[in-house]
C-alpha atoms as a PDB file:
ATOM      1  CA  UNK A   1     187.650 128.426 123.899  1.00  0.00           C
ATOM      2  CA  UNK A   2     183.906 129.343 124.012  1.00  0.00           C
ATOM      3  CA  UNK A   3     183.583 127.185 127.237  1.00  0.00           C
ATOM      4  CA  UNK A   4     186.434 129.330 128.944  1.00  0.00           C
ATOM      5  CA  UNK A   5     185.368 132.296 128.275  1.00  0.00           C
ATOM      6  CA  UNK A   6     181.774 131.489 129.456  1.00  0.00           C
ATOM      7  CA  UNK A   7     183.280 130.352 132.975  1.00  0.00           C
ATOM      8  CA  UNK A   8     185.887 133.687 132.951  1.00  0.00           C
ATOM      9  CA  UNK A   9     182.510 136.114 132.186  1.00  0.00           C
ATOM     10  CA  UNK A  10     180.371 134.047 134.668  1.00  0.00           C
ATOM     11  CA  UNK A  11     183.298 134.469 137.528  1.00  0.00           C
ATOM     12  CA  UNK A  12     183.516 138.265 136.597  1.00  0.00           C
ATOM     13  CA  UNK A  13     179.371 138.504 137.185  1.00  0.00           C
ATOM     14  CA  UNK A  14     179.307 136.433 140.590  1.00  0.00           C
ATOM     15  CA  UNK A  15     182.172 138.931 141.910  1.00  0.00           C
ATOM     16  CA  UNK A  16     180.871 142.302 140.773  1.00  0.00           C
ATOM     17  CA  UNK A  17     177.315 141.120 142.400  1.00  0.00           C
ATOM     18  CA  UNK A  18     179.419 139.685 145.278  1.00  0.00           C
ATOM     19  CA  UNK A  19     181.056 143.140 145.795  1.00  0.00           C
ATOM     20  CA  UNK A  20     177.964 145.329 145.188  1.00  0.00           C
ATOM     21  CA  UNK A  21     175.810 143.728 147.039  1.00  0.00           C
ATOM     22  CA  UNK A  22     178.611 143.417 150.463  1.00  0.00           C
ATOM     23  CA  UNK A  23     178.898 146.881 149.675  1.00  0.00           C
ATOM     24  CA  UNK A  24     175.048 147.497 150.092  1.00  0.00           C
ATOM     25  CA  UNK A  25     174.867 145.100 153.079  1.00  0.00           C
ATOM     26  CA  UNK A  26     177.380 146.367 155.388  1.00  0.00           C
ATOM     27  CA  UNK A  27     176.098 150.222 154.895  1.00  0.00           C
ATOM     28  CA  UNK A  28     172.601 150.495 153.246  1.00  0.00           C
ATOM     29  CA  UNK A  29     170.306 148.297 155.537  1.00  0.00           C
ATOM     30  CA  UNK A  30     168.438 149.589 158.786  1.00  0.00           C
ATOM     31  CA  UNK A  31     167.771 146.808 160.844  1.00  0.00           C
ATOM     32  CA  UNK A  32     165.687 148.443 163.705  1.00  0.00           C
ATOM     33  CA  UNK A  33     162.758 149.167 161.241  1.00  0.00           C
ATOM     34  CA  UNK A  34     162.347 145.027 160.182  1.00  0.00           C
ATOM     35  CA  UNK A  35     159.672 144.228 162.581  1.00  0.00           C
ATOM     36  CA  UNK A  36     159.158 140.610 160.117  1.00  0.00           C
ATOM     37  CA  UNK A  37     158.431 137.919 162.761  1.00  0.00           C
ATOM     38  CA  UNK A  38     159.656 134.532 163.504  1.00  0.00           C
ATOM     39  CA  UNK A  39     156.443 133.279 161.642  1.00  0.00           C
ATOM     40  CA  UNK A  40     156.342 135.158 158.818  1.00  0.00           C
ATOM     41  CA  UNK A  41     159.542 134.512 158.283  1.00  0.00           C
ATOM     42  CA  UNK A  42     159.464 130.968 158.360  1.00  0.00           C
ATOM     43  CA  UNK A  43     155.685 131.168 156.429  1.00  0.00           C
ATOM     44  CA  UNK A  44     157.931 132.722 153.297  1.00  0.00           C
ATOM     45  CA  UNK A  45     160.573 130.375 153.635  1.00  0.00           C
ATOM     46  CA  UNK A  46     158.228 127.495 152.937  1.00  0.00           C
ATOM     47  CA  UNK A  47     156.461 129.015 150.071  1.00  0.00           C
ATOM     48  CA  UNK A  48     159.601 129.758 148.667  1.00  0.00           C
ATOM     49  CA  UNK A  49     161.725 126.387 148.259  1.00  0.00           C
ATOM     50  CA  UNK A  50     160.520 125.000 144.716  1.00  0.00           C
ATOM     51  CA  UNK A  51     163.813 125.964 143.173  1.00  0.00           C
ATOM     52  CA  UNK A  52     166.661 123.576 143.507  1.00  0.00           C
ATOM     53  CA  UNK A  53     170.318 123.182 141.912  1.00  0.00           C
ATOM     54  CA  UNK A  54     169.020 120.045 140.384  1.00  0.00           C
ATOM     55  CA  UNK A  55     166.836 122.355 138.228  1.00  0.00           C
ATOM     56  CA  UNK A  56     170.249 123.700 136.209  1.00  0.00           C
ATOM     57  CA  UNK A  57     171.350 121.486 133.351  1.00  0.00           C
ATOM     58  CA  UNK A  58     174.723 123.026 132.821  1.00  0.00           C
ATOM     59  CA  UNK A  59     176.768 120.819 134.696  1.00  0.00           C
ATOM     60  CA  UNK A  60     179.247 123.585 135.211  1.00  0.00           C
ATOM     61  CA  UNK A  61     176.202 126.030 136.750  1.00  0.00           C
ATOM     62  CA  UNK A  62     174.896 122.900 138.757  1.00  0.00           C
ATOM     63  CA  UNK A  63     178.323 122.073 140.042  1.00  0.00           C
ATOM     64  CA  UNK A  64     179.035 125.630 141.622  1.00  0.00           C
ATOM     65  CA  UNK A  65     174.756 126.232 143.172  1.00  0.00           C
ATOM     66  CA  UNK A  66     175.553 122.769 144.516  1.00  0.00           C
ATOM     67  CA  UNK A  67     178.812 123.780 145.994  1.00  0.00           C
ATOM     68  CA  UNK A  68     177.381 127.594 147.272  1.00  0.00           C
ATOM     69  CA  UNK A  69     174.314 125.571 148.775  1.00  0.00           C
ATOM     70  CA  UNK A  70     177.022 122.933 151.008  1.00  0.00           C
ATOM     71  CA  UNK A  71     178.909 125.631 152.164  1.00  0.00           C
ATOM     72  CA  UNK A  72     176.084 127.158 152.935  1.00  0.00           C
ATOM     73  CA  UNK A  73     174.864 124.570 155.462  1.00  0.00           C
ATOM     74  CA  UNK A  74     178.335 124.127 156.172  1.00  0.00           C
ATOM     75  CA  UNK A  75     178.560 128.000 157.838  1.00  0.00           C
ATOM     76  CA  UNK A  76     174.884 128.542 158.788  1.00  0.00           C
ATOM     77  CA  UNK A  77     173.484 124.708 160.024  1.00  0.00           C
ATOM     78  CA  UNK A  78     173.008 124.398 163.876  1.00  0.00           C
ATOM     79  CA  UNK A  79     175.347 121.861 165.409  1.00  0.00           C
ATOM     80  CA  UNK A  80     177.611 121.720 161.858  1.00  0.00           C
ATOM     81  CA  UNK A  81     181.111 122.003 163.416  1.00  0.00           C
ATOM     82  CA  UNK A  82     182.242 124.628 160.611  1.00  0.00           C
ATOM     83  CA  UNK A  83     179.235 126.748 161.548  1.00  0.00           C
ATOM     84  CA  UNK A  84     180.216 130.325 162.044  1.00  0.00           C
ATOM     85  CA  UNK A  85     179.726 132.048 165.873  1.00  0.00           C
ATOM     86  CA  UNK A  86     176.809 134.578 164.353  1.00  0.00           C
ATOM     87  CA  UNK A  87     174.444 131.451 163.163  1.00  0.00           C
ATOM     88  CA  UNK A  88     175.258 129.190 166.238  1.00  0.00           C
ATOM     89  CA  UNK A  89     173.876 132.567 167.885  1.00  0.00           C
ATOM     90  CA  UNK A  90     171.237 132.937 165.896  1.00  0.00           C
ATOM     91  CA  UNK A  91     170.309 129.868 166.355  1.00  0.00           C
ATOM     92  CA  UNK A  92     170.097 129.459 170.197  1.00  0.00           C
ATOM     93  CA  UNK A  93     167.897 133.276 169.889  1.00  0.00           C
ATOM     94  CA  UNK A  94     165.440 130.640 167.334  1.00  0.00           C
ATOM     95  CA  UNK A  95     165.517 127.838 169.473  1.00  0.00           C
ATOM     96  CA  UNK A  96     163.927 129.835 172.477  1.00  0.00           C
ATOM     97  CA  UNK A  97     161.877 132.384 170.396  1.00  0.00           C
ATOM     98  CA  UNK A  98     158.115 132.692 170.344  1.00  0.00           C
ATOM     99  CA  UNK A  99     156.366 132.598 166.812  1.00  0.00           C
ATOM    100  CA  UNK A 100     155.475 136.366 167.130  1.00  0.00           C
ATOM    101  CA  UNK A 101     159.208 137.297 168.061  1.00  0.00           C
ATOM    102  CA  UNK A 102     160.950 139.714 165.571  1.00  0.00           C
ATOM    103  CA  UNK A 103     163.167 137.484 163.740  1.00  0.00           C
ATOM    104  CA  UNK A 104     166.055 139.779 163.622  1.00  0.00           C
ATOM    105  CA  UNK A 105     166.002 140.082 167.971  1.00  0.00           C
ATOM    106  CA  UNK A 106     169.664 140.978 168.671  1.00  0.00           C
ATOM    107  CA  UNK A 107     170.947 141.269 165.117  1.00  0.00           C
ATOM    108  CA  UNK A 108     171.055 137.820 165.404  1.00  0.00           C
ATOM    109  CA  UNK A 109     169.454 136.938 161.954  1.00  0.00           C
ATOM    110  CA  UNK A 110     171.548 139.954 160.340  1.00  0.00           C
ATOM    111  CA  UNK A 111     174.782 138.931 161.515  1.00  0.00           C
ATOM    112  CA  UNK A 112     174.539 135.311 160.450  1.00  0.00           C
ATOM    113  CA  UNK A 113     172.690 135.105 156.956  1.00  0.00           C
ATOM    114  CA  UNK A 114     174.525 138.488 155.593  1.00  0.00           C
ATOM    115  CA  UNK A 115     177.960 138.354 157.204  1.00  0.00           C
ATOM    116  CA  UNK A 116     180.415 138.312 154.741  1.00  0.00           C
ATOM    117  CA  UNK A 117     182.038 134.491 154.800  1.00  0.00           C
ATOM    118  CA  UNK A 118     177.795 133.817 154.191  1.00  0.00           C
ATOM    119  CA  UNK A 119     177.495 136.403 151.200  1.00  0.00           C
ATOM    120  CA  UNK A 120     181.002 135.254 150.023  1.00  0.00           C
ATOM    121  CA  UNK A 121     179.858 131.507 149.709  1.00  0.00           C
ATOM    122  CA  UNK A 122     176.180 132.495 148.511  1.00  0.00           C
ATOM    123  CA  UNK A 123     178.036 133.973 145.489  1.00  0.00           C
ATOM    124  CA  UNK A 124     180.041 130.820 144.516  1.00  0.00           C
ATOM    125  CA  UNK A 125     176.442 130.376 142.080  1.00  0.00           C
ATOM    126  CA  UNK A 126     174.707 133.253 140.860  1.00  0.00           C
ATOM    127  CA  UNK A 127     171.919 130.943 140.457  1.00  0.00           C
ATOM    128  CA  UNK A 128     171.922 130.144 144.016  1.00  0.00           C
ATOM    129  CA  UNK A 129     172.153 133.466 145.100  1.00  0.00           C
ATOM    130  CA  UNK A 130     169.310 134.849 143.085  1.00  0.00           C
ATOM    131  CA  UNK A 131     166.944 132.085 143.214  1.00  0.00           C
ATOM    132  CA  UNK A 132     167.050 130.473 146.271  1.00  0.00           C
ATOM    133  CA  UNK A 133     169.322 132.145 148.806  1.00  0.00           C
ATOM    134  CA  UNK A 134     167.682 136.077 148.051  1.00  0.00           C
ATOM    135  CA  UNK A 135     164.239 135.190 148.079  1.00  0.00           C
ATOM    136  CA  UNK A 136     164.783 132.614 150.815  1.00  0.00           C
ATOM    137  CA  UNK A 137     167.277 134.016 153.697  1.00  0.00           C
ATOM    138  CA  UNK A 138     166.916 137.927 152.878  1.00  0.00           C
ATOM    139  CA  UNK A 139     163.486 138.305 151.260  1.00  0.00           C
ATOM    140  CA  UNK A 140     161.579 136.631 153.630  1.00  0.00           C
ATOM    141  CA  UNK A 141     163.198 138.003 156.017  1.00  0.00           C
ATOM    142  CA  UNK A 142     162.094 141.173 155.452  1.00  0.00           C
ATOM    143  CA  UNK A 143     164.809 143.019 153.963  1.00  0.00           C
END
């Protein structure tokens, strides 16, 4: 019974986060102002990749940051064949760009890592989400 309720209060938290923070996404940002380059970007990317799923030792928690990470790659990875139209975008913009290039160019950045089916599957872990997906794919890059 405790175990249930647990997983029922933990679903309940990852979709009232989900929905809030969709909700801020889609009205609250203003992407012409993030000026954060390709570099720095990428600099805060590396610094930030010390936290891992295998860090969780509730198998439950683990299960779901490992699942949210795969479908992660799944939607976002260049040449993945369940990558969504935005990332394959964004990716041939980061393929050609210059270190000093503003890493949003185009939207590009925006409209892959916080389009919805990317929030949605971010969410599956609210570990995930918080400690290596925020600080990694929306932190660094600037917003």
């Amino acid at each position: 019974m405790n175990s249930k309720l647990l997983i029922a209060l933990s679903l309940i938290s990852i979709i009232s986060i989900g929905a809030f923070a969709v909700y801020s996404f889609n009205g609250d940002l203003e992407m012409g102002r993030n000026q954060t380059t390709v570099f720095q970007w990428f600099s805060c990317f590396t610094k930030n990749t010390q936290a891992q799923c295998d860090d969780l030792k509730d198998e439950l928690e683990k299960t779901l940051c490992f699942a949210a990470a795969h479908a992660i790659g799944d939607f976002t990875y260049e040449g993945s064949p369940l990558a969504i139209e935005p990332c394959q975008q964004f990716h041939k913009f980061l393929n050609q760009a210059n270190t000093t290039d503003v890493l949003n160019t185009g939207n590009y950045y925006q409209n892959c890592y916080m389009n919805v089916t990317i929030l949605k599957a971010a969410y599956q872990s609210y570990y995930f989400n918080n400690t290596i997906y925020y600080p990694q794919y929306i932190r660094c890059a600037g917003f």
